[in-house]
Protein backbone atom coordinates (compact mmCIF):
# COMPACT_ATOMS: atom_id res chain seq x y z
CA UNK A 1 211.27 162.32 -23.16
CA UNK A 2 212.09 164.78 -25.47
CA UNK A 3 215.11 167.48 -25.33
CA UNK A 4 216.14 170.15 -27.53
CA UNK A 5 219.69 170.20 -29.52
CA UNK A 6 221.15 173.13 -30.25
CA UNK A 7 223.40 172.84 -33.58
CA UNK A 8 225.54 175.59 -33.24
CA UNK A 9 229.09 173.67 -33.25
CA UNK A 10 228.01 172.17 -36.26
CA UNK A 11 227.57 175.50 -38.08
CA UNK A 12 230.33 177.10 -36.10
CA UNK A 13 232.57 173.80 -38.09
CA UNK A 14 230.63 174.42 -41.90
CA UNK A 15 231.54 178.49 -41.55
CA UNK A 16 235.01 177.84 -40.71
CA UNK A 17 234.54 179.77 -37.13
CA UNK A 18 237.30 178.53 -34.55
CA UNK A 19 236.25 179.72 -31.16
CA UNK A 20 233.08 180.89 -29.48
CA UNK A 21 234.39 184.74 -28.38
CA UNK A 22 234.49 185.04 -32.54
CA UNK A 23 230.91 184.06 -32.79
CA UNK A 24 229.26 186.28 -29.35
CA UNK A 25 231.43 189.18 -30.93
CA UNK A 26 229.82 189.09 -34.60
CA UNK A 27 226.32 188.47 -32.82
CA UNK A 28 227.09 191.06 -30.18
CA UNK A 29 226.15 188.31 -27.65
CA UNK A 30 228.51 187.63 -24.26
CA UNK A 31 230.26 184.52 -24.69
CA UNK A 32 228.96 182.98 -21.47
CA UNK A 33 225.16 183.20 -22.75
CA UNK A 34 226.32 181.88 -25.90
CA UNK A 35 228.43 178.57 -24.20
CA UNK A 36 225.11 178.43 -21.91
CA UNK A 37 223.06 177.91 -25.38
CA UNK A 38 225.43 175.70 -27.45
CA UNK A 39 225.43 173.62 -23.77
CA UNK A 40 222.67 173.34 -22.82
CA UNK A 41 222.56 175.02 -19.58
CA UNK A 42 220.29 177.89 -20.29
CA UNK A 43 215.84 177.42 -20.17
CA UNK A 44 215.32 180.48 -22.06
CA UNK A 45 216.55 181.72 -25.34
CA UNK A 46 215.08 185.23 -26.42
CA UNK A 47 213.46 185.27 -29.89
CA UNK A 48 215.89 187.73 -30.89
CA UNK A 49 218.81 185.93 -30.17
CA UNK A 50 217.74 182.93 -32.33
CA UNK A 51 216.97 185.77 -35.28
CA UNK A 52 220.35 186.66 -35.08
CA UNK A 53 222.16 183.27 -35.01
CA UNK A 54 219.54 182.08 -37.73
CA UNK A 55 220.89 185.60 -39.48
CA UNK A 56 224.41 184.75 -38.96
CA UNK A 57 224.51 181.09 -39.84
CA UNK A 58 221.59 182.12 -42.78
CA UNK A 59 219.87 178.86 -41.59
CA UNK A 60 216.14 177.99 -40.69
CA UNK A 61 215.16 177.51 -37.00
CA UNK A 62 215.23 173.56 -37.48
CA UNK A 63 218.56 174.24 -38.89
CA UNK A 64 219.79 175.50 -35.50
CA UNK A 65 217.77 173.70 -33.18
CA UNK A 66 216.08 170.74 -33.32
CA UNK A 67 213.79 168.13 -30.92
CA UNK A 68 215.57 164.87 -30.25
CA UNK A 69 214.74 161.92 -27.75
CA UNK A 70 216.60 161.55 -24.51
CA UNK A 71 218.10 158.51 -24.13
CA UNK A 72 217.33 157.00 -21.19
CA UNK A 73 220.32 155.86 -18.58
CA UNK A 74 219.04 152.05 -17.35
């Protein structure tokens, strides 16, 4: 099965950006919808919230996300 990976630490790291309240204040985003992206934990991300983080991080969609296989606990 097939999951999607958000990359968003990674970029946070390459722009130098410490802490996650830094990054929902430049996007104008609350920081508890932003940890439930970079997590995981959210099943719906609005088109115009990946415009802005693709704006921000001035990165392609398949820069910020991408499709990875699960691995599978046996």
């Amino acid at each position: 099965m097939r999951k999607l990976k958000v990359n968003i630490y990674r970029l946070m790291a390459e722009k130098d950006i410490r802490n996650v309240t830094e990054l929902a204040a430049d996007i104008e985003m609350s920081p508890k919808q932003l940890y439930g992206i970079m997590n995981g934990k959210t099943t719906r991300i609005d088109f115009g919230t990946i415009i802005k983080l693709c704006t921000y991080f001035d990165c392609e969609v398949s820069e910020l996300m991408t499709l990875v296989e699960e691995k599978s606990a046996v």
